[in-house]
N, C-alpha and C. Protein backbone atom coordinates (compact mmCIF):
# COMPACT_ATOMS: atom_id res chain seq x y z
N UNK A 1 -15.16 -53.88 8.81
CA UNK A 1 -14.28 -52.82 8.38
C UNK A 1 -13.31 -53.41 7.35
N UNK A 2 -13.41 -52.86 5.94
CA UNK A 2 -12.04 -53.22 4.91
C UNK A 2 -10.94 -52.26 5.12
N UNK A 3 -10.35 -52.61 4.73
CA UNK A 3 -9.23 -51.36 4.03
C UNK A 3 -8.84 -50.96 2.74
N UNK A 4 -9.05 -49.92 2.06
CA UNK A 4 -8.69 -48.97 1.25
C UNK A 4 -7.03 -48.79 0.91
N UNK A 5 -7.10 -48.16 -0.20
CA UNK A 5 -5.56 -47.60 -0.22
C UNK A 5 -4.84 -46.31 0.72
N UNK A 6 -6.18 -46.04 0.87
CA UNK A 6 -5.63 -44.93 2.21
C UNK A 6 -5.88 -45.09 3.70
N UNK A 7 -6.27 -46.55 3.85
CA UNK A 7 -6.45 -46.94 4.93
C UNK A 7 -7.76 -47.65 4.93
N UNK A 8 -8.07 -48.00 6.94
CA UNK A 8 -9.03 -48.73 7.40
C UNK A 8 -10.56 -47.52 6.70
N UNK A 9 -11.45 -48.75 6.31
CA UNK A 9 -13.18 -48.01 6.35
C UNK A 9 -13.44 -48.36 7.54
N UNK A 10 -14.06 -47.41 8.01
CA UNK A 10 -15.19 -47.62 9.19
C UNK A 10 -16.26 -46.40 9.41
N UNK A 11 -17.28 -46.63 9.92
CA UNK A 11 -18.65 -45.64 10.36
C UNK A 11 -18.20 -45.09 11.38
N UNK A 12 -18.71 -43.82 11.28
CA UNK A 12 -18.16 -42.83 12.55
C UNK A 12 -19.09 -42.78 13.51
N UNK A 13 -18.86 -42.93 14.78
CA UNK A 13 -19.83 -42.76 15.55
C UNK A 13 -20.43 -41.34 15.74
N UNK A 14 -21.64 -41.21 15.15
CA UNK A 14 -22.12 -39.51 15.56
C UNK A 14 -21.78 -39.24 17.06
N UNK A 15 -21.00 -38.92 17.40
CA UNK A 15 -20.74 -38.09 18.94
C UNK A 15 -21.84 -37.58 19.49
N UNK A 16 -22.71 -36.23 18.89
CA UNK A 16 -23.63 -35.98 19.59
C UNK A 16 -24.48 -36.55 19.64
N UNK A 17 -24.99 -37.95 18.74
CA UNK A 17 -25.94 -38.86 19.15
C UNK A 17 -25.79 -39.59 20.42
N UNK A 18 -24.17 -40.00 20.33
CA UNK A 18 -23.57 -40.87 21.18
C UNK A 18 -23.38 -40.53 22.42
N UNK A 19 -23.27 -39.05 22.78
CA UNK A 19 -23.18 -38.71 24.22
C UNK A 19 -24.08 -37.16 24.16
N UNK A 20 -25.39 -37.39 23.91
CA UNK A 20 -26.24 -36.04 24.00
C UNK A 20 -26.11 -34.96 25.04
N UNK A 21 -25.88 -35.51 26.60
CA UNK A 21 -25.27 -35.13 27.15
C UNK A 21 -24.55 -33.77 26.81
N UNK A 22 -23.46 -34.22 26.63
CA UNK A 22 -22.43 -33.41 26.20
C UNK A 22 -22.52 -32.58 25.20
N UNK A 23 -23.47 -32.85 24.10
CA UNK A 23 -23.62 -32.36 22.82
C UNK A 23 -24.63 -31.07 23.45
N UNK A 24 -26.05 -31.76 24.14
CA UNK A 24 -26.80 -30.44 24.52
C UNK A 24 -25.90 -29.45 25.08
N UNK A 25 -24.88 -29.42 26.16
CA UNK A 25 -24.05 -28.88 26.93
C UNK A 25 -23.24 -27.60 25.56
N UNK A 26 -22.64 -28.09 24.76
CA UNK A 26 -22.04 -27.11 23.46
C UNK A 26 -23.44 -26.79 23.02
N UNK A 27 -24.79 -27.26 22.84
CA UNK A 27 -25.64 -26.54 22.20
C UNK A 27 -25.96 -24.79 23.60
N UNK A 28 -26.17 -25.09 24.67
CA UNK A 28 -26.52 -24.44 25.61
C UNK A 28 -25.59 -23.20 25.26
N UNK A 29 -23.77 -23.73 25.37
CA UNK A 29 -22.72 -22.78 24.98
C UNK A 29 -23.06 -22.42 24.09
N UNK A 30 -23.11 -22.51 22.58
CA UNK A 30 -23.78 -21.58 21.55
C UNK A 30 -24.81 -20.85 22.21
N UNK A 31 -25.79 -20.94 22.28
CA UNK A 31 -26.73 -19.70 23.26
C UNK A 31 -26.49 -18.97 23.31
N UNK A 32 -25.43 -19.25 24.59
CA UNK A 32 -24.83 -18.07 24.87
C UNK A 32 -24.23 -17.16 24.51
N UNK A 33 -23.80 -17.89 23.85
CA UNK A 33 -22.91 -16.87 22.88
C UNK A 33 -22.84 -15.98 22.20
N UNK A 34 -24.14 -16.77 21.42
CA UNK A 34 -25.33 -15.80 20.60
C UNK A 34 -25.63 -15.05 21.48
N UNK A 35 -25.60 -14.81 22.53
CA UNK A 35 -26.41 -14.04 23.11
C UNK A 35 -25.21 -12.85 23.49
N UNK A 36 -24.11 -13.46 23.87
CA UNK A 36 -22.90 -12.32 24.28
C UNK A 36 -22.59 -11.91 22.91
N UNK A 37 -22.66 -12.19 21.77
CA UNK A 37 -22.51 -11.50 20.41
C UNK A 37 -23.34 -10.25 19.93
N UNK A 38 -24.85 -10.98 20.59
CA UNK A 38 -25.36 -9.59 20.49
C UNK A 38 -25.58 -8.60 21.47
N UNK A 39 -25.12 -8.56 22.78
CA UNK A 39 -24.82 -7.75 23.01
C UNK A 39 -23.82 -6.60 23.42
N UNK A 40 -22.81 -7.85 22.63
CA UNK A 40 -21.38 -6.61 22.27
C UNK A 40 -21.85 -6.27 20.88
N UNK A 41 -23.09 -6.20 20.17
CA UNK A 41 -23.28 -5.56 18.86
C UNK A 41 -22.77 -6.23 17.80
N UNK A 42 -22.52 -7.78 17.91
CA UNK A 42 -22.01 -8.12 16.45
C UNK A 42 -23.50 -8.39 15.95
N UNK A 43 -23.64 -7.81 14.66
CA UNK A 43 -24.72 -8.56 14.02
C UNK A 43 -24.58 -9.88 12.99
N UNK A 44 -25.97 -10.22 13.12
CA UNK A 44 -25.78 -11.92 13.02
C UNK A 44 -24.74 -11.79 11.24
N UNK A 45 -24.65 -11.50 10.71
CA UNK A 45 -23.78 -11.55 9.46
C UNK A 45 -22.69 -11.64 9.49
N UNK A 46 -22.24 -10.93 10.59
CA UNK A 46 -20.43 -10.89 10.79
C UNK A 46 -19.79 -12.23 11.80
N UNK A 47 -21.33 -12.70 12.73
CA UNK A 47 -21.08 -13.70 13.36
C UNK A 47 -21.47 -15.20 12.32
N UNK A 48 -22.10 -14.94 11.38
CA UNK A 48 -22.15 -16.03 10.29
C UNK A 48 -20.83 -15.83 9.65
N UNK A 49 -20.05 -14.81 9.30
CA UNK A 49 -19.08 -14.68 8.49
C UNK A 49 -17.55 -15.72 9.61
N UNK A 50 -17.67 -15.05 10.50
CA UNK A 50 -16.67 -15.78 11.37
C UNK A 50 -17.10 -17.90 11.59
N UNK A 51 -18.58 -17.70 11.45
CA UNK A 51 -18.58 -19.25 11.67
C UNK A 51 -18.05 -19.98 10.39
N UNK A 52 -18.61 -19.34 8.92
CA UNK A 52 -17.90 -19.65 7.83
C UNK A 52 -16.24 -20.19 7.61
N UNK A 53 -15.69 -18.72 8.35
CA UNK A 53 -14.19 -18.71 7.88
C UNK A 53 -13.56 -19.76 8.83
N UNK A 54 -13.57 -19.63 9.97
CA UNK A 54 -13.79 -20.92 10.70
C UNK A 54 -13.87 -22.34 10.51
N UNK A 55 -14.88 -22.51 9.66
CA UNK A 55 -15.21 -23.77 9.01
C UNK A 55 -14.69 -24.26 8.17
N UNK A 56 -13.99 -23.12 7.34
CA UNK A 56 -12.95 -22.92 6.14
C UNK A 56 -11.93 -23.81 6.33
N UNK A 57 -11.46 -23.22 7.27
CA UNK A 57 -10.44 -23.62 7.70
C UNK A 57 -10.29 -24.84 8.19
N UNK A 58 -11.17 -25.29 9.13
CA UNK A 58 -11.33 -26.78 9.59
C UNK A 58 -11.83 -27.64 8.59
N UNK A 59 -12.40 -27.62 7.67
CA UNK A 59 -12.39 -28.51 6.37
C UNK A 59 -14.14 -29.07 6.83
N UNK A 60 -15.02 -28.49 7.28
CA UNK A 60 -16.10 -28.57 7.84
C UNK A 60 -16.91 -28.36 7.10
N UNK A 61 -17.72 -29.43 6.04
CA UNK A 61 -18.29 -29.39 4.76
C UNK A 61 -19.57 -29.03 5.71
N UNK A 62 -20.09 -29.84 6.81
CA UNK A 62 -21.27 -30.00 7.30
C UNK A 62 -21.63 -27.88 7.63
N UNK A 63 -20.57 -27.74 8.59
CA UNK A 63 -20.95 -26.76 8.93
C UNK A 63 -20.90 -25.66 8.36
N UNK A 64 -20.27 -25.82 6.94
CA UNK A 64 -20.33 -24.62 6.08
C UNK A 64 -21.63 -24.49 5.34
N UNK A 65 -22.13 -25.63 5.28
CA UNK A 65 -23.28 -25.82 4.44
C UNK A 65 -24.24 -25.14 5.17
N UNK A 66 -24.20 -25.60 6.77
CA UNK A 66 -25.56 -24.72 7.18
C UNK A 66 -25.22 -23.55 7.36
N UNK A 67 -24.20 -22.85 7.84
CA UNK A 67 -23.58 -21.66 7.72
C UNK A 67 -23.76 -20.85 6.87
N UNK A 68 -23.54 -21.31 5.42
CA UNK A 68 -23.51 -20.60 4.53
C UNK A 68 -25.11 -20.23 4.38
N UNK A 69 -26.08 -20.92 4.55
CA UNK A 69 -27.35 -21.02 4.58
C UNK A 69 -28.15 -19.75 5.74
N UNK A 70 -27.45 -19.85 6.97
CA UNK A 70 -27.53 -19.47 8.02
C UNK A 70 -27.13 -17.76 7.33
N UNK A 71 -25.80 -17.57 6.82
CA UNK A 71 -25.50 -16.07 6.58
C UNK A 71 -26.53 -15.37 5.16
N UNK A 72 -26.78 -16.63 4.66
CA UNK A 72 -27.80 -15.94 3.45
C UNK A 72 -29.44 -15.29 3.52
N UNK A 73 -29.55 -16.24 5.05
CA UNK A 73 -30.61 -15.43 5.68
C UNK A 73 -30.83 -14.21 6.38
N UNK A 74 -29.40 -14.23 7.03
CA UNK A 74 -28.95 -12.79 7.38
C UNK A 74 -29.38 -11.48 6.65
N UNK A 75 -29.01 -12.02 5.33
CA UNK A 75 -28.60 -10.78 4.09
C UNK A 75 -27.21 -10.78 3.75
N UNK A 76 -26.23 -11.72 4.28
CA UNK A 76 -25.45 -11.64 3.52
C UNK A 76 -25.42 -12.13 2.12
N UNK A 77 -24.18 -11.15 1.27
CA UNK A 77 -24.62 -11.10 -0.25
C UNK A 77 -23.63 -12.71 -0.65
N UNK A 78 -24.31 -13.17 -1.74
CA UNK A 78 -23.46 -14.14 -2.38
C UNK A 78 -21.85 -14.22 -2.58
N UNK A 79 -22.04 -12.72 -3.43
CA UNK A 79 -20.50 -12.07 -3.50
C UNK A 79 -19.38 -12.35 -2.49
N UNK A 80 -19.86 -11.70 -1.43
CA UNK A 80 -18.97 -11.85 -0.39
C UNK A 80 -18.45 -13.58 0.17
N UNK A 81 -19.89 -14.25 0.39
CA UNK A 81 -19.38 -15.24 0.87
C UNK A 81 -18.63 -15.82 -0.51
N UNK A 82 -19.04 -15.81 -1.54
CA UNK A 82 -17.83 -16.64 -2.77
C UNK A 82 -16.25 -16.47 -2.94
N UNK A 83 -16.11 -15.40 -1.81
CA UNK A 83 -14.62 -15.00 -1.74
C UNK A 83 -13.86 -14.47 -0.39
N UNK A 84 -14.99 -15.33 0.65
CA UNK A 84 -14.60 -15.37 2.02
C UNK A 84 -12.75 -15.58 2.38
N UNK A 85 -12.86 -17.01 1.37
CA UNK A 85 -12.07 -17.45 2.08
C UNK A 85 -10.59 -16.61 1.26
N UNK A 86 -10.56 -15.70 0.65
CA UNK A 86 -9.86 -15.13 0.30
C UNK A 86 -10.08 -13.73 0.64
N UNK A 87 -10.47 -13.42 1.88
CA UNK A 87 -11.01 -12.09 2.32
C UNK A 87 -9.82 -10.71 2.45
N UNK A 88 -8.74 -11.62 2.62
CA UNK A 88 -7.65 -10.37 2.73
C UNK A 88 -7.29 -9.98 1.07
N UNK A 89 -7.61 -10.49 0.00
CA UNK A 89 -7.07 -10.01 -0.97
C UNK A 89 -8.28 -9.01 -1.61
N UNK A 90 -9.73 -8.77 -1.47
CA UNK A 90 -10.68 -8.35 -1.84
C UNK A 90 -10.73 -6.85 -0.62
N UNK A 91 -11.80 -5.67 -1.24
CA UNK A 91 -12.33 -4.27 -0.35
C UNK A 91 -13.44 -5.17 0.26
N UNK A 92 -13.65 -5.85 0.00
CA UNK A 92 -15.37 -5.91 0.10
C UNK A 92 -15.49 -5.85 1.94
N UNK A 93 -14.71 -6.11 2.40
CA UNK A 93 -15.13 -6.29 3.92
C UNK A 93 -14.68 -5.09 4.76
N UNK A 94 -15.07 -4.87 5.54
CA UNK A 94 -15.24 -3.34 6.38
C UNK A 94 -13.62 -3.81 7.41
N UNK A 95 -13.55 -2.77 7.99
CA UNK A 95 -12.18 -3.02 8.93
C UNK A 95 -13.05 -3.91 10.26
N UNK A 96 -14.06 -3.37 10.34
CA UNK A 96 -14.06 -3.73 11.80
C UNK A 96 -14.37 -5.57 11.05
N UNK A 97 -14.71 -5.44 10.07
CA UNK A 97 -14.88 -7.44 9.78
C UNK A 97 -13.40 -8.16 9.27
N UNK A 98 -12.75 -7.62 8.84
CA UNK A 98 -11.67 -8.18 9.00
C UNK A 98 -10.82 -8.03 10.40
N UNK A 99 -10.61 -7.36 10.95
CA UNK A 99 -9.97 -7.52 12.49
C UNK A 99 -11.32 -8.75 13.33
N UNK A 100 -11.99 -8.83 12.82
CA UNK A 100 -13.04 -10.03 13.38
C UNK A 100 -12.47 -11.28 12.62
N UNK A 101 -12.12 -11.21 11.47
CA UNK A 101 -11.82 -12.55 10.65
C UNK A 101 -10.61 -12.78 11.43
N UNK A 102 -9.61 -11.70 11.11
CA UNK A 102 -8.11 -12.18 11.86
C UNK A 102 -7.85 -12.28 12.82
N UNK A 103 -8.77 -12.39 13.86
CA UNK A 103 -8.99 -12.63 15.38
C UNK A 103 -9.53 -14.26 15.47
N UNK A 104 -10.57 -14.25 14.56
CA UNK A 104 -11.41 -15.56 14.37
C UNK A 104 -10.37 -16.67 14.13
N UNK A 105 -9.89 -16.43 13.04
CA UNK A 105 -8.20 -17.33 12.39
C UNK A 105 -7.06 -17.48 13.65
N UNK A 106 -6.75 -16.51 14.28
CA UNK A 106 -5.69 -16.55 15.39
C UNK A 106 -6.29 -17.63 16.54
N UNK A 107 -7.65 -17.26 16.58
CA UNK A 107 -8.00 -18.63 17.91
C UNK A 107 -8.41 -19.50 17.35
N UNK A 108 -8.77 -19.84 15.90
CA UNK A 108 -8.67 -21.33 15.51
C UNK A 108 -7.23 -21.83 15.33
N UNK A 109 -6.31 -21.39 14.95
CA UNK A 109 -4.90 -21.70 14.50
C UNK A 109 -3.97 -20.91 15.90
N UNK A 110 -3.92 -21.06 16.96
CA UNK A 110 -3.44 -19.97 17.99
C UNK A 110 -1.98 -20.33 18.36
N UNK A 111 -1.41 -21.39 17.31
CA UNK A 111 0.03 -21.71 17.81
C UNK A 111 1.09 -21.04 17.26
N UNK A 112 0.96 -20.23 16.73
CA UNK A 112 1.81 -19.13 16.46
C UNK A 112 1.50 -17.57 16.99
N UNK A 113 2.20 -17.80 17.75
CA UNK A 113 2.43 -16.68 18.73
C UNK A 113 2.47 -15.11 18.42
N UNK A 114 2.84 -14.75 17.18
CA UNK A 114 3.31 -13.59 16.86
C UNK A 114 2.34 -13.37 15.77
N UNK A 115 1.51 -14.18 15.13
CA UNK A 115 -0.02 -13.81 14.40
C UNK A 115 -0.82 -13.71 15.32
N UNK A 116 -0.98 -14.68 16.40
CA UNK A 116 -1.90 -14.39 17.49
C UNK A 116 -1.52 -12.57 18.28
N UNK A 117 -0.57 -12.53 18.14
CA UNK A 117 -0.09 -11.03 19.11
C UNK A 117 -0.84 -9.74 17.85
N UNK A 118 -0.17 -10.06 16.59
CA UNK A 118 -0.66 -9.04 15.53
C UNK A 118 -2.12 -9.16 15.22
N UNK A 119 -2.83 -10.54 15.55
CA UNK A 119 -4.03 -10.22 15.66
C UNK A 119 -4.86 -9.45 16.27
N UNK A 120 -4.38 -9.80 17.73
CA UNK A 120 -5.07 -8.87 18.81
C UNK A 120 -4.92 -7.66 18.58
N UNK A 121 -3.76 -7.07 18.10
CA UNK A 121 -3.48 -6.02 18.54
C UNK A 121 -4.61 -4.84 16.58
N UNK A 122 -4.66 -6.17 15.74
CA UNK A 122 -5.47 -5.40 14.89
C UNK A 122 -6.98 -5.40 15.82
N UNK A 123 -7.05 -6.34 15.94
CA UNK A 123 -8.86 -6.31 16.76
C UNK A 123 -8.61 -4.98 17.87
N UNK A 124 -7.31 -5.04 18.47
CA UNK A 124 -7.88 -3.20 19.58
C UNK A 124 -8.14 -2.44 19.13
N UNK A 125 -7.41 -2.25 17.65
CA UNK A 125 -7.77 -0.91 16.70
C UNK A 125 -9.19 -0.87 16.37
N UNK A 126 -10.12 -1.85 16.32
CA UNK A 126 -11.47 -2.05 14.98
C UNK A 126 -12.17 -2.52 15.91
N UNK A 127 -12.23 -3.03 17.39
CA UNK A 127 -13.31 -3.99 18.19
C UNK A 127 -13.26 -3.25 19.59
N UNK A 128 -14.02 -3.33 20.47
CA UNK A 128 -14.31 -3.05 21.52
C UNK A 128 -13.79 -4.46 22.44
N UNK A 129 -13.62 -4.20 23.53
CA UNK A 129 -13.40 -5.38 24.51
C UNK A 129 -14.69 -6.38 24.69
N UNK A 130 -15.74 -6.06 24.36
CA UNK A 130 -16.87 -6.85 24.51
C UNK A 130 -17.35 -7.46 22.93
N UNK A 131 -16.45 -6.77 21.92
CA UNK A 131 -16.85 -7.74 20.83
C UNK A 131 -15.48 -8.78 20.36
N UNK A 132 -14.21 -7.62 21.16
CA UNK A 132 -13.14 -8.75 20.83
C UNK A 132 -13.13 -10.14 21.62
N UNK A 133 -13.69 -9.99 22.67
CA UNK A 133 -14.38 -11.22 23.44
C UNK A 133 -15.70 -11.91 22.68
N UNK A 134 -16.21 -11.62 22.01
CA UNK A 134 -17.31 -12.15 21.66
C UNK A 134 -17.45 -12.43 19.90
N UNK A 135 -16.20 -12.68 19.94
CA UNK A 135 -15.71 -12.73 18.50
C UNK A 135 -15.15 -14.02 18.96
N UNK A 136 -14.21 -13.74 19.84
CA UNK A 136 -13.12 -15.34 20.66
C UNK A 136 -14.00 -16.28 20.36
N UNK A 137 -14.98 -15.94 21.39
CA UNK A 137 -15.88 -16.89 21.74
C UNK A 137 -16.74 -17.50 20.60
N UNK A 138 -17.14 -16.63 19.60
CA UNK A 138 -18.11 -17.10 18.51
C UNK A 138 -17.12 -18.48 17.90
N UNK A 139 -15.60 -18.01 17.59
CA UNK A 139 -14.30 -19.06 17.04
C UNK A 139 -14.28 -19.97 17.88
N UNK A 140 -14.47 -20.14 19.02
CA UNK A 140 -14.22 -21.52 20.26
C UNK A 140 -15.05 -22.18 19.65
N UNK A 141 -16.70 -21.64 19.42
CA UNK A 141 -17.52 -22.33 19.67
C UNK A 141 -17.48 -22.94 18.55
N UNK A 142 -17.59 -22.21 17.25
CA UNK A 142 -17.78 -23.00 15.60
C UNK A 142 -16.80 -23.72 15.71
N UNK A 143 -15.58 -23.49 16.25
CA UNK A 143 -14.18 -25.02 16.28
C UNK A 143 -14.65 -26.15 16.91
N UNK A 144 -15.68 -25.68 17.92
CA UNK A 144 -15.88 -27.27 18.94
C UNK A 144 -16.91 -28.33 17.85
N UNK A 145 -18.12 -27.16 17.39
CA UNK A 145 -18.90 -27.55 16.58
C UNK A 145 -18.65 -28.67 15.31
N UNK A 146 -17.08 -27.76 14.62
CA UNK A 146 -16.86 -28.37 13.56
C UNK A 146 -15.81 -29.40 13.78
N UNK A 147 -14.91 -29.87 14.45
CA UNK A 147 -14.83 -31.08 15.14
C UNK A 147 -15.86 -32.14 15.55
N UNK A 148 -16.70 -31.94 16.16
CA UNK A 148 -17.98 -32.34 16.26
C UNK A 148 -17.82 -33.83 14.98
N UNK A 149 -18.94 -32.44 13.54
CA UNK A 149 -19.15 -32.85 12.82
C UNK A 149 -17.98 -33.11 11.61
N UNK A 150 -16.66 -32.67 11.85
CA UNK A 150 -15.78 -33.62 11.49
C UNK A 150 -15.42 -35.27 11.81
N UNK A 151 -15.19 -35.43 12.88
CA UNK A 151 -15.00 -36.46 13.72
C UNK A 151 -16.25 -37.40 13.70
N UNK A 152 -17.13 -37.12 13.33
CA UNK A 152 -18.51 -37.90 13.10
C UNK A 152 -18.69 -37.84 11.56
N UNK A 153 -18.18 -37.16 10.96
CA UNK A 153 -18.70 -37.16 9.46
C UNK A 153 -19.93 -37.14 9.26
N UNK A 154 -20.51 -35.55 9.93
CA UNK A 154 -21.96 -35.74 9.43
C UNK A 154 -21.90 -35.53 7.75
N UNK A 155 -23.05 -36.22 7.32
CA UNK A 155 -23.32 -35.86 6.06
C UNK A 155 -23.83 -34.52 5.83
N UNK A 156 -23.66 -34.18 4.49
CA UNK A 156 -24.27 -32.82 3.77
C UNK A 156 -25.28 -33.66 2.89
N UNK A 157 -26.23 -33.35 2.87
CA UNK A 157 -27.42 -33.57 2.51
C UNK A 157 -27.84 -33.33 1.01
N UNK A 158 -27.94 -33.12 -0.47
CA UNK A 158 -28.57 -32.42 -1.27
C UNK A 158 -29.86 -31.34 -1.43
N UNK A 159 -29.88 -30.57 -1.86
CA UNK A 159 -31.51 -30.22 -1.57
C UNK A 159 -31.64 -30.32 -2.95
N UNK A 160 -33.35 -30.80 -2.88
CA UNK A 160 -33.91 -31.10 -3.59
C UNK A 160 -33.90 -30.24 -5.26
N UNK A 161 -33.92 -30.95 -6.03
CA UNK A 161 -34.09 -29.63 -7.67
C UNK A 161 -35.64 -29.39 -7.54
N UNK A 162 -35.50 -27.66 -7.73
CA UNK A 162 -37.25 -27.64 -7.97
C UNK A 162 -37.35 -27.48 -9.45
């Protein structure tokens, strides 16, 4: 290990290599999740959109990459995701997807108390109890994820030029 001007170098230990265990255990939780998403009716676009903004936020190169990949298969449009992360200043997103974004943001960032309260209380207006739960849950899970692959520094990969 040298040191840099911004500190010690060192290799990150991949976590989920390092304790699979545990890693299958959050893969199992995604499942589920997926699975309680769809059947409080989120479709997979709005639950790619929340893993995105999510990722945004956590600085999660790895998981935006497949994400973003992940929502383009969906059908989500380019458009939209190129201005995710600025979603409150754009129409483009429906009410019930923004009370999903600002729900998504409140349980990644949940230490402020009084965005977390105005969140919820936009998600009662636009979500059902089984998607405002299954919205939570989609945000737990992409936060555990993207820690994960923060804390390990997975790489982002290139794809190939055709």
């Amino acid at each position: 290990m040298s040191d840099t001007a911004t500190g010690p170098v060192s290799k990150r230990v991949f976590v989920d290599k390092q304790s699979p265990k545990a890693y299958q255990a959050l893969v199992e939780t995604a499942e589920a999740v997926r699975a309680v998403a769809a059947d409080a009716g989120l479709d997979r676009t709005l639950v790619e959109l929340i893993n995105l903004r999510v990722s945004q936020i956590n600085g999660c190169a790895y998981c935006l990459n497949v994400h973003t990949r992940a929502a383009l298969r969906a059908g989500e449009t380019n458009q939209r995701l190129g201005v995710l992360a600025a979603w409150r200043d754009t129409e483009l997103f429906t009410a019930r997807e923004r009370a999903a974004l600002t729900l998504a943001e409140a349980t990644t960032e949940p230490a402020n108390a009084v965005t977390q309260e105005n969140a919820y209380a936009a998600a009662r207006q636009a979500l059902t109890n089984d998607e405002i739960s299954a919205v939570i849950w989609v945000a737990i899970t992409i936060n555990a994820f993207n820690r994960v692959s923060v804390m390990s520094k997975h790489p982002v990969r290139g794809i190939p030029q055709q």
